[in-house]
N, C-alpha and C. Protein backbone atom coordinates (compact mmCIF):
# COMPACT_ATOMS: atom_id res chain seq x y z
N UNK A 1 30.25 -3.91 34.85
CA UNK A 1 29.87 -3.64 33.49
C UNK A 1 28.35 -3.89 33.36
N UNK A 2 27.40 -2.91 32.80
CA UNK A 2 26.39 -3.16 32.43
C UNK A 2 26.13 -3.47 31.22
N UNK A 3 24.60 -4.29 31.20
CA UNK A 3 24.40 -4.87 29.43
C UNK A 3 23.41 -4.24 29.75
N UNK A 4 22.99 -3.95 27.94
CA UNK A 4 21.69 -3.48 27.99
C UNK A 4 20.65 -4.68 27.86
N UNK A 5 19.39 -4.73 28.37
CA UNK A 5 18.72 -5.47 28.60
C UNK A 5 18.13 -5.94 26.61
N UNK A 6 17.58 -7.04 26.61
CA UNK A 6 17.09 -7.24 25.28
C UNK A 6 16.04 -7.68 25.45
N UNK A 7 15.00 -7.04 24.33
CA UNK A 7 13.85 -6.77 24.44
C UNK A 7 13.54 -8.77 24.45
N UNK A 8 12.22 -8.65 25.40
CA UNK A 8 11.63 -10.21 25.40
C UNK A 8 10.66 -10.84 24.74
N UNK A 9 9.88 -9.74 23.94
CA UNK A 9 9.44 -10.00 23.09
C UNK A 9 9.55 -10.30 21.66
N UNK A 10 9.10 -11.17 21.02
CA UNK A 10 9.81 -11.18 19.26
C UNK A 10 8.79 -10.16 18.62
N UNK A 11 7.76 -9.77 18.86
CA UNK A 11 7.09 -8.66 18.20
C UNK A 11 7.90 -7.23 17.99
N UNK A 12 8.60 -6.96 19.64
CA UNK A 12 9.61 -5.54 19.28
C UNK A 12 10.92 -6.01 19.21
N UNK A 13 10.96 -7.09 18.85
CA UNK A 13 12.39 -7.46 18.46
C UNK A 13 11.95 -6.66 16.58
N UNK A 14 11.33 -7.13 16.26
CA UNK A 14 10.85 -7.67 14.68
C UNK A 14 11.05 -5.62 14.67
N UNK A 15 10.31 -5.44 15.19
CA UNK A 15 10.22 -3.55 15.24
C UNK A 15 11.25 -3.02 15.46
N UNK A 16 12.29 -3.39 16.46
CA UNK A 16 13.02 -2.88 16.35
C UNK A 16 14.46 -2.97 15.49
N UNK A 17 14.34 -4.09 15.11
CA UNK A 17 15.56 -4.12 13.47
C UNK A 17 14.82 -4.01 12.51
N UNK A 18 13.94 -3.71 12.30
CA UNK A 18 13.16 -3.23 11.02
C UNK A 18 12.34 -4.25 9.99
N UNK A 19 12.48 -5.19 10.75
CA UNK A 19 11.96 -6.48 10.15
C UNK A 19 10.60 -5.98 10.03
N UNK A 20 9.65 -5.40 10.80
CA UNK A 20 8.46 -5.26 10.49
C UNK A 20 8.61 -4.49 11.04
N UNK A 21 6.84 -3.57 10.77
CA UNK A 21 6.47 -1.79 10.80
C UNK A 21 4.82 -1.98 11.58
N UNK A 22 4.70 -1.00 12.26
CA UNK A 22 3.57 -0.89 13.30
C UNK A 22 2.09 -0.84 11.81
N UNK A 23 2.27 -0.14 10.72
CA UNK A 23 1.73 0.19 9.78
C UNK A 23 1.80 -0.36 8.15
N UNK A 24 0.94 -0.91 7.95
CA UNK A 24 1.50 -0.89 6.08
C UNK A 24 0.01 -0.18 5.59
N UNK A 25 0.76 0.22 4.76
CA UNK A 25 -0.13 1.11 3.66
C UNK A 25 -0.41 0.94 2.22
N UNK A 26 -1.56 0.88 1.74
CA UNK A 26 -1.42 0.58 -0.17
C UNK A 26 -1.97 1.68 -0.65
N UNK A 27 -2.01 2.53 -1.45
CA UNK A 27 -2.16 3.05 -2.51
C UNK A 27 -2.35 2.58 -3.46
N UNK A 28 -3.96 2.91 -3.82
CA UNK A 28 -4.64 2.69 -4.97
C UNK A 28 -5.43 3.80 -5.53
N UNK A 29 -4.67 3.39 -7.17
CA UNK A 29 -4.87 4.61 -8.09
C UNK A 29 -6.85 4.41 -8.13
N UNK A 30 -7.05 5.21 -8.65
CA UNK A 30 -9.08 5.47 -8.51
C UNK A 30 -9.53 6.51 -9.36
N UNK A 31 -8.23 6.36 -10.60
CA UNK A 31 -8.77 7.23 -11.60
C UNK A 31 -9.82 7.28 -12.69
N UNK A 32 -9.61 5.67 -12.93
CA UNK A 32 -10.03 5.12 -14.02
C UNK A 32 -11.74 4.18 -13.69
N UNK A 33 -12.67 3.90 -14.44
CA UNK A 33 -14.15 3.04 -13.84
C UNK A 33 -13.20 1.59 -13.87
N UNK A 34 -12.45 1.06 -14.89
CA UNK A 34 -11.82 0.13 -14.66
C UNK A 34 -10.97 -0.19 -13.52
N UNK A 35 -10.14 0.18 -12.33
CA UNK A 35 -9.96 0.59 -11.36
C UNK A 35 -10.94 -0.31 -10.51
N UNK A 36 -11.85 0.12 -10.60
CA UNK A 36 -12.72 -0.46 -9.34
C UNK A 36 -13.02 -2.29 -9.17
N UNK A 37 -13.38 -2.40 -10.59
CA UNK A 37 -13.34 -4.09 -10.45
C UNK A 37 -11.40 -5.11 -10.37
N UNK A 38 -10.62 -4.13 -10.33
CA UNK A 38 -9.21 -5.01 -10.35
C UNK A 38 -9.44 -4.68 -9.05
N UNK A 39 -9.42 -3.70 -8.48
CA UNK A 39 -9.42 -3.55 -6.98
C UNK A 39 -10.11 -4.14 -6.24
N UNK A 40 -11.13 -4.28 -6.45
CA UNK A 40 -12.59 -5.57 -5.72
C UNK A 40 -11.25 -6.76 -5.30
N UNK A 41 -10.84 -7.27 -6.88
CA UNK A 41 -10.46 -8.38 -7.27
C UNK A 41 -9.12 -8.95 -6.08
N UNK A 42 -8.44 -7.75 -6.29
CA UNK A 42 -7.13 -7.58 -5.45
C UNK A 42 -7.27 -8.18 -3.97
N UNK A 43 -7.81 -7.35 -3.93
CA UNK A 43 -8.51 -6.78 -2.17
C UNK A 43 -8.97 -8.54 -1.70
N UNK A 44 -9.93 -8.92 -2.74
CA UNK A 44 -10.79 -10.10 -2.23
C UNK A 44 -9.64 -11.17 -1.66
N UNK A 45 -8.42 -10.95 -3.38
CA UNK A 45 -7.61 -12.31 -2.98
C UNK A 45 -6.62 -12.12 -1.96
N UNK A 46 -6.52 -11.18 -1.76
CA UNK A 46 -5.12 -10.75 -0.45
C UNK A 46 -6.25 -11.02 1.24
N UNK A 47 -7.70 -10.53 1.14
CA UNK A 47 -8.32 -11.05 2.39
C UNK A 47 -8.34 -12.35 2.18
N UNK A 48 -8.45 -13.19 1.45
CA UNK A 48 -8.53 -14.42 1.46
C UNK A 48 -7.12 -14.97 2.06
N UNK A 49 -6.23 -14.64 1.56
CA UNK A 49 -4.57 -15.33 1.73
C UNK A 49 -4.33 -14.61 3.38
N UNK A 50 -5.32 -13.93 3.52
CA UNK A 50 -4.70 -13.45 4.96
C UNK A 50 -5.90 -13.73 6.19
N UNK A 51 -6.75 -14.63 5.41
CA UNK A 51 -7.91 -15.19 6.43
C UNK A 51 -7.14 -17.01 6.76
N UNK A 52 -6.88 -17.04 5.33
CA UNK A 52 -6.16 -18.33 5.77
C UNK A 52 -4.93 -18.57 6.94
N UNK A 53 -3.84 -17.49 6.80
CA UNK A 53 -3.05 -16.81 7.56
C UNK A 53 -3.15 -17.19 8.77
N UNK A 54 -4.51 -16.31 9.09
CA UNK A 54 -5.10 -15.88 10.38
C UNK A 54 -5.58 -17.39 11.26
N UNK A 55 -5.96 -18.37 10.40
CA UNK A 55 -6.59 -19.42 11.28
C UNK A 55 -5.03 -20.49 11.22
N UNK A 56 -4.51 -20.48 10.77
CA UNK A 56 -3.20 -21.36 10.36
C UNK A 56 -2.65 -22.07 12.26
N UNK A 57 -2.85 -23.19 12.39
CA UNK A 57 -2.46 -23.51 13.67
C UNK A 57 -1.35 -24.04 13.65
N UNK A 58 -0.19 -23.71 12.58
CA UNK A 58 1.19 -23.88 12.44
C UNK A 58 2.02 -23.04 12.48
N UNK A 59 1.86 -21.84 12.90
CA UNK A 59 2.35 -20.50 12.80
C UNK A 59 2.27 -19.75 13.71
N UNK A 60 3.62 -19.06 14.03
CA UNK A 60 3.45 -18.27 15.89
C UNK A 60 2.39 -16.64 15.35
N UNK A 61 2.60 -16.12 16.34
CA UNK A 61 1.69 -14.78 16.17
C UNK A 61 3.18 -14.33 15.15
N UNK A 62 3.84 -14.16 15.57
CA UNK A 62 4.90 -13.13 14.86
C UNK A 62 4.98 -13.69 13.55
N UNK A 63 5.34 -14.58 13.03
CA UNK A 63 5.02 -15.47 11.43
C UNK A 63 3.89 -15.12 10.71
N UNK A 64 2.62 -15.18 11.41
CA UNK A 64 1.45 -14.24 11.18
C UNK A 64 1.23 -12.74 10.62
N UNK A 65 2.17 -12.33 11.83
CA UNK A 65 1.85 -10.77 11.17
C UNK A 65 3.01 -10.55 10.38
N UNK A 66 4.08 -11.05 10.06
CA UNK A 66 5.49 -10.92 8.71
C UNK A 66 4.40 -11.55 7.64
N UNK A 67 3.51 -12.31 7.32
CA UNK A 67 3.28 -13.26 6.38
C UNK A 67 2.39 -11.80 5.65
N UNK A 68 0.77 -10.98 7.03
CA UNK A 68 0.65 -10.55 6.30
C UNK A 68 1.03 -9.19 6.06
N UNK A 69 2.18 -8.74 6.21
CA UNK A 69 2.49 -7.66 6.16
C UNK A 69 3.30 -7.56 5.15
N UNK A 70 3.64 -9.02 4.24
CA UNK A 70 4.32 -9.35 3.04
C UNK A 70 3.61 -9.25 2.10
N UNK A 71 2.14 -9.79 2.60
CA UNK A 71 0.78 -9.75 1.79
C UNK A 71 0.37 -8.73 1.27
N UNK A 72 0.72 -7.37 2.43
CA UNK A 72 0.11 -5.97 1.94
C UNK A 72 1.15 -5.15 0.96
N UNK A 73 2.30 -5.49 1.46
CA UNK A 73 3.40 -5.03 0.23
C UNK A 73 3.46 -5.66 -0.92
N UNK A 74 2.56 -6.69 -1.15
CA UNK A 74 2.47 -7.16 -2.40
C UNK A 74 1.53 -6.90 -3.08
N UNK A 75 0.57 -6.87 -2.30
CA UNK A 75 -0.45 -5.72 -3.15
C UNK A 75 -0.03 -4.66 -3.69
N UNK A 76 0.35 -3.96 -2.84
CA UNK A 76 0.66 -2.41 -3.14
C UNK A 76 1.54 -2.20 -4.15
N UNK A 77 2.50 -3.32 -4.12
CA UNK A 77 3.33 -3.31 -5.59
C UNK A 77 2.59 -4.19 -7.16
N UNK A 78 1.80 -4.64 -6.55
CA UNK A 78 0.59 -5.04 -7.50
C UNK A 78 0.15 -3.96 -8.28
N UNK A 79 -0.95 -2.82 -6.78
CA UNK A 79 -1.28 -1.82 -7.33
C UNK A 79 -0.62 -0.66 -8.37
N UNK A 80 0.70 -0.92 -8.15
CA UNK A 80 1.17 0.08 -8.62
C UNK A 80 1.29 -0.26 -10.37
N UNK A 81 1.50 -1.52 -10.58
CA UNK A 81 1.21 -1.69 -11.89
C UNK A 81 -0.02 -1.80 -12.52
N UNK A 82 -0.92 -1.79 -12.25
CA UNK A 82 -2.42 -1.87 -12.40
C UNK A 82 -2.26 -0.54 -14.11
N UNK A 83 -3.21 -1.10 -14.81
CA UNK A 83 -3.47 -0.16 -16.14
C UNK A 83 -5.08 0.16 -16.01
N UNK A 84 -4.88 1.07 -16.25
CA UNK A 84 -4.37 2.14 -17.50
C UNK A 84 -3.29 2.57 -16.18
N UNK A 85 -1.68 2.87 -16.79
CA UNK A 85 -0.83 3.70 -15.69
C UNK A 85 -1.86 5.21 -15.59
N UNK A 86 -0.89 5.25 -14.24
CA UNK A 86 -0.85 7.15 -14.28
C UNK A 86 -0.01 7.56 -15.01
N UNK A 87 0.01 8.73 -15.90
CA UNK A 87 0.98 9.22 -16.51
C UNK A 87 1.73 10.07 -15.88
N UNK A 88 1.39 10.51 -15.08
CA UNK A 88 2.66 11.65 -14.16
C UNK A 88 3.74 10.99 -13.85
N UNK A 89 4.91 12.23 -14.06
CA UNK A 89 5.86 11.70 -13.53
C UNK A 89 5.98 12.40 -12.24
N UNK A 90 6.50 11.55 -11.29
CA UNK A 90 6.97 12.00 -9.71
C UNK A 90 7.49 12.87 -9.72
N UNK A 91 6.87 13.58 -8.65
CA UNK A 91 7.88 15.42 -8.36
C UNK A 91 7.45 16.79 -9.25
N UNK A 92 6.65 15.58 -10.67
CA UNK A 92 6.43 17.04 -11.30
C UNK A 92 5.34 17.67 -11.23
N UNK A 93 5.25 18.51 -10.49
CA UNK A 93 4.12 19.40 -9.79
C UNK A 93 3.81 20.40 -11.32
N UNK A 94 2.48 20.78 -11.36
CA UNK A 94 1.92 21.74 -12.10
C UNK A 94 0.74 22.59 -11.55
N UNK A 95 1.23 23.59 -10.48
CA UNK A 95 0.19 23.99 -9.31
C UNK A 95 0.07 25.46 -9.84
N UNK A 96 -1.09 25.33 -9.85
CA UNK A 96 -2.53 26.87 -9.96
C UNK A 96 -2.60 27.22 -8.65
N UNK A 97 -3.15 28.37 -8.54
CA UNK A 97 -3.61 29.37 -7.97
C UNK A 97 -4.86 29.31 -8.27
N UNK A 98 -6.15 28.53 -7.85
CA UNK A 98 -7.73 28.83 -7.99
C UNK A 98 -8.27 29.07 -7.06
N UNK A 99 -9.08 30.18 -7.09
CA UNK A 99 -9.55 31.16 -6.13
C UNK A 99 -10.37 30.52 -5.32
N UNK A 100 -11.55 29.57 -5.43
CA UNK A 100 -12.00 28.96 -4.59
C UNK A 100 -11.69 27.15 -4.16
N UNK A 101 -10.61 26.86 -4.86
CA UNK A 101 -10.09 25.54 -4.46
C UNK A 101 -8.70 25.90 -4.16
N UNK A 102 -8.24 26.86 -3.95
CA UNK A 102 -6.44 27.25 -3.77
C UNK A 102 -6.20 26.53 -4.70
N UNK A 103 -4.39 25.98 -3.92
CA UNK A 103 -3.75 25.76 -4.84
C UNK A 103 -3.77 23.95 -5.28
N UNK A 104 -3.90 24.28 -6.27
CA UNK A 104 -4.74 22.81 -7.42
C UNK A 104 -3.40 22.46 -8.41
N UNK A 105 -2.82 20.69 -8.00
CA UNK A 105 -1.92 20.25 -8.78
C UNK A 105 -2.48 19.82 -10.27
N UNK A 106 -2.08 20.66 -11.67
CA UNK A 106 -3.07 20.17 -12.62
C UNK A 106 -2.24 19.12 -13.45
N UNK A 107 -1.23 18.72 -12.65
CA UNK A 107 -0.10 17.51 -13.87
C UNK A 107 -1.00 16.53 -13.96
N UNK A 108 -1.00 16.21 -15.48
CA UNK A 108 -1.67 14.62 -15.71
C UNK A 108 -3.44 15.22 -15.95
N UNK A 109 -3.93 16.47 -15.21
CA UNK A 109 -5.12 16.21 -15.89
C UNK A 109 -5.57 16.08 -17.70
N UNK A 110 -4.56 17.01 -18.21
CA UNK A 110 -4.82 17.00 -19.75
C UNK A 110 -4.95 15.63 -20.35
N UNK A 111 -3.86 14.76 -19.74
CA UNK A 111 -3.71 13.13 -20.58
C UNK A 111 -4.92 12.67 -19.93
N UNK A 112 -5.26 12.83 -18.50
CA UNK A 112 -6.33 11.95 -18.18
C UNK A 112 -8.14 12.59 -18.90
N UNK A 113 -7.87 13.74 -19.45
CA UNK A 113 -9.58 14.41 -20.06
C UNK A 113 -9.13 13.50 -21.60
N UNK A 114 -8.14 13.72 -22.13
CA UNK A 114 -8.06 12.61 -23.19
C UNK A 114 -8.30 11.25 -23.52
N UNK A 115 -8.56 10.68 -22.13
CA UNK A 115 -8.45 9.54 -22.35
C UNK A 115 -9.72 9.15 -23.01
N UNK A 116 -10.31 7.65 -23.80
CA UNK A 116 -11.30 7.15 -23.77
C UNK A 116 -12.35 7.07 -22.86
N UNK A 117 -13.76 7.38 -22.12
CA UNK A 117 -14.59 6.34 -21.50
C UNK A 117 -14.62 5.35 -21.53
């Protein structure tokens, strides 16, 4: 009878049950001039919590990179509440035909030319 061998590392252990991802990603809205200073703000305190992280001599490598890869999904769900919202709703496409930019999604521009400066 053969076994299959198990991985010896805890890094592709973590990868391979899904515990952690080679990648995290945030999305940040950059519609608004207000926008830019929450984002400074964000950004500063998540490098900070993940500089501390980084020097921590109580913590294996793998604890390290779950801690900040918890860090970046918390941003990103940060970001996503950030105001002024976007007003679009998901999926709903409103696509032109413009001759020298093709095709141009225009959902949400009307609410966003309304808005205040």
């Amino acid at each position: 009878m053969s076994y299959k061998k198990k991985p010896n590392r805890p890094i592709l252990t973590k990868l391979l049950t899904g515990q952690m991802r080679f990648k995290r990603r945030v999305d940040v809205p950059m519609f608004d001039a207000r926008h830019i200073g929450k984002a400074v703000d964000m950004f500063r305190e998540t490098a900070d919590a993940m500089e501390l992280i980084k020097t921590s001599n109580e913590l294996r490598g793998i604890d390290k990179l779950l801690y900040c890869q918890a860090l970046i999904q918390k941003l990103n769900s940060d970001f996503q509440q950030i105001t002024p919202r976007d007003t679009r709703t998901r999926g709903a496409e409103m696509l032109d035909y413009e001759g020298g930019f093709g095709l141009v999604d225009r959902n949400g521009h009307a609410e966003l030319n309304a808005m205040d400066d």
